[in-house]
PDB file of N, CA and C in Angstrom:
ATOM      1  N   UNK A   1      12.292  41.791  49.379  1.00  0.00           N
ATOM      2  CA  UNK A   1      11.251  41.692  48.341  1.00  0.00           C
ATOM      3  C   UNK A   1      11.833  41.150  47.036  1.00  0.00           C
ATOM      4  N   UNK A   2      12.906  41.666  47.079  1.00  0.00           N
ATOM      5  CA  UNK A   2      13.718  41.510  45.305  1.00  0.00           C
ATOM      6  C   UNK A   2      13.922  39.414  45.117  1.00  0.00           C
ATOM      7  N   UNK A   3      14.480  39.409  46.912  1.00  0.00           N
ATOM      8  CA  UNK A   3      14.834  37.913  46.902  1.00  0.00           C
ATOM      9  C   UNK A   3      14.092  37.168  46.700  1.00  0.00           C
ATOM     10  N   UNK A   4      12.746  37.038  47.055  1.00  0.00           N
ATOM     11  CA  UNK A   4      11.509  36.758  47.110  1.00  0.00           C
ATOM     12  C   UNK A   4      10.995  36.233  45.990  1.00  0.00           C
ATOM     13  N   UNK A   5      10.912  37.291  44.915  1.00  0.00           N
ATOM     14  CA  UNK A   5      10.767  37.605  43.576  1.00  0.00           C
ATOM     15  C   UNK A   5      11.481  36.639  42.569  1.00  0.00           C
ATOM     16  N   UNK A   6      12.518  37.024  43.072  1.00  0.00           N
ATOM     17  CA  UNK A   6      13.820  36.062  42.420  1.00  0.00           C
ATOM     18  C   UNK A   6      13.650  34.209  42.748  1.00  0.00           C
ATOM     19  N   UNK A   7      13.226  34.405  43.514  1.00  0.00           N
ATOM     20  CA  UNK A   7      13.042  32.579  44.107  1.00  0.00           C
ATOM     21  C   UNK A   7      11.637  32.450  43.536  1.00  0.00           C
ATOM     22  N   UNK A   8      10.836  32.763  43.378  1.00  0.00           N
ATOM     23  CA  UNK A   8       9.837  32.478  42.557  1.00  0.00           C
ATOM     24  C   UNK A   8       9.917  32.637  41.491  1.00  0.00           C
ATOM     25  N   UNK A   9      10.594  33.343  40.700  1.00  0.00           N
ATOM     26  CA  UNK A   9      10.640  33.194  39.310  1.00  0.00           C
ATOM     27  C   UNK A   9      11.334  32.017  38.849  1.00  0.00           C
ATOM     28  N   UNK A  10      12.047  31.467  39.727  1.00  0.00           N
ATOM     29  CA  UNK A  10      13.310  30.248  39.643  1.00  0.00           C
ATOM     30  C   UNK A  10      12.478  29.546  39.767  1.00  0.00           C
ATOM     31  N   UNK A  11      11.734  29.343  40.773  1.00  0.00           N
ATOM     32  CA  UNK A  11      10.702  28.195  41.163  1.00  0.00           C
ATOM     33  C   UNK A  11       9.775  27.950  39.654  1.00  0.00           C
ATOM     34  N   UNK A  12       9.175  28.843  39.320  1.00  0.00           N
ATOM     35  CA  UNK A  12       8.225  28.596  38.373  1.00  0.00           C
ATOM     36  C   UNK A  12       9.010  28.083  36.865  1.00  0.00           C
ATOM     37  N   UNK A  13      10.276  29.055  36.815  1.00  0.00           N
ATOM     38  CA  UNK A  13      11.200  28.302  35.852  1.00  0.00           C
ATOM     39  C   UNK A  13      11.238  26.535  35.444  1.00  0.00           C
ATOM     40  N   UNK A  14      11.964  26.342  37.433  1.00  0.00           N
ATOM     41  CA  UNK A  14      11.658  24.887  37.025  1.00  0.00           C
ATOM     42  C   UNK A  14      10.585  24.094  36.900  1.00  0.00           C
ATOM     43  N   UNK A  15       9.413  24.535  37.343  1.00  0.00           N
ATOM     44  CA  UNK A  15       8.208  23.979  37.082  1.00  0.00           C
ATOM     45  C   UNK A  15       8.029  23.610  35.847  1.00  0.00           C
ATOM     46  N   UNK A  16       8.567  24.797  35.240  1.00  0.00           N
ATOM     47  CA  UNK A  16       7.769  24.930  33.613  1.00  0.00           C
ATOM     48  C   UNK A  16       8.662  23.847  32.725  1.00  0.00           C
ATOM     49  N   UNK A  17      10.442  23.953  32.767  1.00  0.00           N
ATOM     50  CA  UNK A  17      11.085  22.920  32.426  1.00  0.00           C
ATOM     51  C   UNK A  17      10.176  21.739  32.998  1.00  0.00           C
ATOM     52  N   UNK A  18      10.176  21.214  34.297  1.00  0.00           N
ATOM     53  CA  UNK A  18       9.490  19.805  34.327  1.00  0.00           C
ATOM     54  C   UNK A  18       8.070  19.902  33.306  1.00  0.00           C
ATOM     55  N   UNK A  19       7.290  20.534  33.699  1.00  0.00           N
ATOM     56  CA  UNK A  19       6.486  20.621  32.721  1.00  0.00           C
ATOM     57  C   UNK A  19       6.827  19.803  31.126  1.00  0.00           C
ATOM     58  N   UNK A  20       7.423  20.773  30.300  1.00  0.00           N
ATOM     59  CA  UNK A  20       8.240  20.626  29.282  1.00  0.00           C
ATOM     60  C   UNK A  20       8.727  19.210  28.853  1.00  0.00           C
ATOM     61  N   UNK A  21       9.649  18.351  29.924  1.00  0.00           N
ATOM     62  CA  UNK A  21      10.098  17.401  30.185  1.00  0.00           C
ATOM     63  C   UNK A  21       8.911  16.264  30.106  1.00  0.00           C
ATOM     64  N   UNK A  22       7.966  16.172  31.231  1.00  0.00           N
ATOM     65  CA  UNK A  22       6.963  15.269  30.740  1.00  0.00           C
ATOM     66  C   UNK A  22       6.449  15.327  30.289  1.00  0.00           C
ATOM     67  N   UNK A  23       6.172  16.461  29.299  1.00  0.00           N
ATOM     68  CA  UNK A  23       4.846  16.388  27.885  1.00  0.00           C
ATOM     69  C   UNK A  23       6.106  15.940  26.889  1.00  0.00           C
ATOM     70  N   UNK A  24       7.407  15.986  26.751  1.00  0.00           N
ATOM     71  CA  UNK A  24       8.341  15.275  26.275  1.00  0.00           C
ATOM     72  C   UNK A  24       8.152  13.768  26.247  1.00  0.00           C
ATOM     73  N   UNK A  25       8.023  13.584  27.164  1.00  0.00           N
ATOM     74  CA  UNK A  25       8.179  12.322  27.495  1.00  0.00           C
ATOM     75  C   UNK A  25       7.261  11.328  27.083  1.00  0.00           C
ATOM     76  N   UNK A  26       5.816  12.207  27.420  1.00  0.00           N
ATOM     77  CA  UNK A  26       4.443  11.727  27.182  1.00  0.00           C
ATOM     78  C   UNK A  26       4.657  11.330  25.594  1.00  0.00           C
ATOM     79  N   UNK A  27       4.786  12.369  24.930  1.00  0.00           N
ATOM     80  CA  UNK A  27       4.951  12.283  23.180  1.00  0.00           C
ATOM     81  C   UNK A  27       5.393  11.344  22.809  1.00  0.00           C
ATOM     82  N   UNK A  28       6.994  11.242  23.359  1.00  0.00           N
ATOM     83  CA  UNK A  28       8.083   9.747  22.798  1.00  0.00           C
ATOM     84  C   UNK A  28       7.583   8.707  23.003  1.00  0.00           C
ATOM     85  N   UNK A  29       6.888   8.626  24.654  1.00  0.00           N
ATOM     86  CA  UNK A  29       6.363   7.217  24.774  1.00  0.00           C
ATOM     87  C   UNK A  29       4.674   6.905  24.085  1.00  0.00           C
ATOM     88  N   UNK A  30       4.317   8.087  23.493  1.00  0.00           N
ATOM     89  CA  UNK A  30       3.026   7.729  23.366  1.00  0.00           C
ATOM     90  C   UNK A  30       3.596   7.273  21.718  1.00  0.00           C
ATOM     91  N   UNK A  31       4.430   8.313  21.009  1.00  0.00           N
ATOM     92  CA  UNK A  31       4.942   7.430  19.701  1.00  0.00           C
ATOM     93  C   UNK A  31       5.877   6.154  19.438  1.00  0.00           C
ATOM     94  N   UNK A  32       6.180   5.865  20.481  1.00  0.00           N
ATOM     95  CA  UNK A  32       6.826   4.171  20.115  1.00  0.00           C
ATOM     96  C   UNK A  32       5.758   3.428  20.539  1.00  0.00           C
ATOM     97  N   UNK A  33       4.548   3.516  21.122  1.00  0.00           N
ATOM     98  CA  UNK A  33       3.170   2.957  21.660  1.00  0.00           C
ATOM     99  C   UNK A  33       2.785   3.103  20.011  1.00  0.00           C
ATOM    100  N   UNK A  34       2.428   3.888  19.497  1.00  0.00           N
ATOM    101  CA  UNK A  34       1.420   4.282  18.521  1.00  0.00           C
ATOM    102  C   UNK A  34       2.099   3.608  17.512  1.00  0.00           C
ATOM    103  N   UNK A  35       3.421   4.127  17.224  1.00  0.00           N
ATOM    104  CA  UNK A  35       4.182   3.581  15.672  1.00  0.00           C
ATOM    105  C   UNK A  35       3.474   1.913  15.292  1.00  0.00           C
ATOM    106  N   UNK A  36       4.136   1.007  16.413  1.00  0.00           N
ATOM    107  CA  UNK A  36       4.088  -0.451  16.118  1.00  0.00           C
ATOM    108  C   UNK A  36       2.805  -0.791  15.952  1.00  0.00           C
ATOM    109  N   UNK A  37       1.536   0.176  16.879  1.00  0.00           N
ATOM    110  CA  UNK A  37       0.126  -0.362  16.618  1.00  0.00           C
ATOM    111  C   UNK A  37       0.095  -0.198  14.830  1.00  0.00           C
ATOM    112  N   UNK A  38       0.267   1.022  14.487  1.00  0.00           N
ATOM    113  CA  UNK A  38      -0.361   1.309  13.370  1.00  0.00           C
ATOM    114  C   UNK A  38       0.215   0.640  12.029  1.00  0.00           C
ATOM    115  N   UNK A  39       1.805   0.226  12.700  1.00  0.00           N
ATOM    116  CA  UNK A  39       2.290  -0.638  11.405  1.00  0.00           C
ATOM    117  C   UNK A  39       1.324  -1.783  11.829  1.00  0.00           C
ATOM    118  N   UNK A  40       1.322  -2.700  12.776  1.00  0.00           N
ATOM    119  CA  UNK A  40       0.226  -3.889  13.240  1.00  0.00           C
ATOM    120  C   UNK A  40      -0.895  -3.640  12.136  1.00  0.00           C
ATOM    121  N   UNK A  41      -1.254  -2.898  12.440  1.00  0.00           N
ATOM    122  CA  UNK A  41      -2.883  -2.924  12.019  1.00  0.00           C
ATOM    123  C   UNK A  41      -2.718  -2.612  10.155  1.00  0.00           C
ATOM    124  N   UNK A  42      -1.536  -2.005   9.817  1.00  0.00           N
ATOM    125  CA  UNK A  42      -1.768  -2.215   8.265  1.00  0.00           C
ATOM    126  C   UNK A  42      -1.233  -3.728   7.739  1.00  0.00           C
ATOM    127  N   UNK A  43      -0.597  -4.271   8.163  1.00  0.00           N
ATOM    128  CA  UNK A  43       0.046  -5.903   8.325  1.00  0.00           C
ATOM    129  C   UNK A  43      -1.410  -6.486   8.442  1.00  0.00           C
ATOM    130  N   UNK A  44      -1.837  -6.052   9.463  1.00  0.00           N
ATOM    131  CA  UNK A  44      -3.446  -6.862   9.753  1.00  0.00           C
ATOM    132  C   UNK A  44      -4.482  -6.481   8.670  1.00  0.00           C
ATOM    133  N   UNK A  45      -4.504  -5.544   8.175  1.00  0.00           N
ATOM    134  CA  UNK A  45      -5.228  -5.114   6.595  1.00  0.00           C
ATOM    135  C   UNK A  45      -5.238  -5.854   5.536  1.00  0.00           C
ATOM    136  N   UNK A  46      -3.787  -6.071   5.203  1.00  0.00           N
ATOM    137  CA  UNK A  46      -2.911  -6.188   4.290  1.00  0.00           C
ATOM    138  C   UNK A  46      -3.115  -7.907   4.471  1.00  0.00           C
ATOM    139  N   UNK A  47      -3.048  -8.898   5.093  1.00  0.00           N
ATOM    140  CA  UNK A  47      -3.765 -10.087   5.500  1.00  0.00           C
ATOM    141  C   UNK A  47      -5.045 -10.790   5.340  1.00  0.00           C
ATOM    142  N   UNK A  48      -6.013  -9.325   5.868  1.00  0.00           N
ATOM    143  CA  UNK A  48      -7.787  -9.425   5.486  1.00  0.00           C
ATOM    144  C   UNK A  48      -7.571  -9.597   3.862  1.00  0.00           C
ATOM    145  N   UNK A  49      -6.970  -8.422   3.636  1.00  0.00           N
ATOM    146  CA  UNK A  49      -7.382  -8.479   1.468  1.00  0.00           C
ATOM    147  C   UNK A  49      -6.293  -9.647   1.215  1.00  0.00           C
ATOM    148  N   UNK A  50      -5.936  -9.868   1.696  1.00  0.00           N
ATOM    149  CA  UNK A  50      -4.852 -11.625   0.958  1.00  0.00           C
ATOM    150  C   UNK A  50      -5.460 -12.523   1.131  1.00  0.00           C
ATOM    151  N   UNK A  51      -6.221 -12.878   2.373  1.00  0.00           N
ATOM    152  CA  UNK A  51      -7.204 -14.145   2.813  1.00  0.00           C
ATOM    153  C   UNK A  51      -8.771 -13.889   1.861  1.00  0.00           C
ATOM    154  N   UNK A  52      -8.737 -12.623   1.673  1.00  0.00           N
ATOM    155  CA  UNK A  52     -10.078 -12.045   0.796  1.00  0.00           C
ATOM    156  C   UNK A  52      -9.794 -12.288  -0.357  1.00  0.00           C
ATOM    157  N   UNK A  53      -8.486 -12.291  -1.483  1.00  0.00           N
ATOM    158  CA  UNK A  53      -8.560 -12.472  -2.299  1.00  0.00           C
ATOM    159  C   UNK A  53      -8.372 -13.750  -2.705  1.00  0.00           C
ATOM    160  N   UNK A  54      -7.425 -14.364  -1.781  1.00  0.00           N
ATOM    161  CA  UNK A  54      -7.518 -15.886  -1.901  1.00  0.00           C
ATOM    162  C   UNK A  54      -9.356 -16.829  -1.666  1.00  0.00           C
ATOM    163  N   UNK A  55     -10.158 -16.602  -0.769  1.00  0.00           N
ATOM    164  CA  UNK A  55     -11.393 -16.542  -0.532  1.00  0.00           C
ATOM    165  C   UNK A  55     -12.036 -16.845  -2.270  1.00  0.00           C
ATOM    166  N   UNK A  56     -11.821 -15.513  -2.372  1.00  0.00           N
ATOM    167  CA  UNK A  56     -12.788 -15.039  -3.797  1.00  0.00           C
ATOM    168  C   UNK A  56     -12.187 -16.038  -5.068  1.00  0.00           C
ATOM    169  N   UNK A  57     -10.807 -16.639  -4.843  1.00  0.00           N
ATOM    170  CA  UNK A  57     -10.372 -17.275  -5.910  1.00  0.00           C
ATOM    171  C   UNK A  57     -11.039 -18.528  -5.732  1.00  0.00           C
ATOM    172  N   UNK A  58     -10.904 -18.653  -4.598  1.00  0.00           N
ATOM    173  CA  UNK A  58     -11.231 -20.578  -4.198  1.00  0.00           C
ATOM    174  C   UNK A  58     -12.751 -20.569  -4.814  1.00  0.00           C
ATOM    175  N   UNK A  59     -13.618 -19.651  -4.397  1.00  0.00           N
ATOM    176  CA  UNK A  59     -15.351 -19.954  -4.519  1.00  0.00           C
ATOM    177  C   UNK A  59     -15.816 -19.586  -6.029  1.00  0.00           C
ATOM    178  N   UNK A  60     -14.423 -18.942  -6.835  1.00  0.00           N
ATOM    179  CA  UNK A  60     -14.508 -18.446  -8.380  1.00  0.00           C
ATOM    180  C   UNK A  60     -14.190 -19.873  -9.038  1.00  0.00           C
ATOM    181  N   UNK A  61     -13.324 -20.718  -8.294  1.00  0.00           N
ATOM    182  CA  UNK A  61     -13.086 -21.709  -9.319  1.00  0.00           C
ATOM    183  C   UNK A  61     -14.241 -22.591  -8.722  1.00  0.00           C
ATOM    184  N   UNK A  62     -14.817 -22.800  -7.709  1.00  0.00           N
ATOM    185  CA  UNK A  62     -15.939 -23.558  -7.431  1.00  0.00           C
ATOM    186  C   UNK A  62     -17.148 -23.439  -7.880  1.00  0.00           C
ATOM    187  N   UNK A  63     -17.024 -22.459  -8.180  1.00  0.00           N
ATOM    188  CA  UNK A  63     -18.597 -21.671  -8.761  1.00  0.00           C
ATOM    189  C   UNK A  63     -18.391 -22.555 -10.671  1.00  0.00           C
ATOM    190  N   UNK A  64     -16.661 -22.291 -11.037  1.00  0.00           N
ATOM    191  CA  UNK A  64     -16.653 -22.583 -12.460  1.00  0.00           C
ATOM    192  C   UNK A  64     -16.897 -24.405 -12.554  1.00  0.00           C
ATOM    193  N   UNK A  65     -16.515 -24.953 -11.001  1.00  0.00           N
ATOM    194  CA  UNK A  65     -16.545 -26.353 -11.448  1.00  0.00           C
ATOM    195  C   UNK A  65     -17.706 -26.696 -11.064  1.00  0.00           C
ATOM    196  N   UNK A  66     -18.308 -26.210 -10.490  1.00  0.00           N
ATOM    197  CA  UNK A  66     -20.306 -26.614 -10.092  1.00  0.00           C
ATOM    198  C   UNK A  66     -20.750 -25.978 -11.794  1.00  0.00           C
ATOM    199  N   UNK A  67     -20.825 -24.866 -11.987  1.00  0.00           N
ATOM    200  CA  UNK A  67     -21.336 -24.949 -13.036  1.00  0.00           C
ATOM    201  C   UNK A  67     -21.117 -25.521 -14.738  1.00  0.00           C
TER     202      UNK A  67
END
């Protein structure tokens, strides 16, 4: 009975390490996935308001030479 006991508690041990291990894993790879999007997308922001402010300059001086 004792042995029994003993091999299942081992068993579930390592379960729980693997466990452990791929929600590890999941995390690291889900943050080198996530990091580069989110720098991307402020680069891609940061582009919209530069092409936006350039935009607004071009149709400010057009607006001054039409009128």
């Amino acid at each position: 009975m004792v042995c029994s006991f003993m091999s299942a508690g081992f068993l579930e041990s390592i379960v729980f390490v693997m466990i452990i291990k791929i929600i590890c894993k999941i995390i690291i790879t889900t943050q080198i996935i996530i990091i580069p999007i989110i720098i991307l997308q402020i680069i891609i922001i940061q582009i919209i308001i530069i092409i936006n402010l350039l935009f607004d300059s071009i149709s400010f001086k057009l607006i001054k030479a039409q009128g």
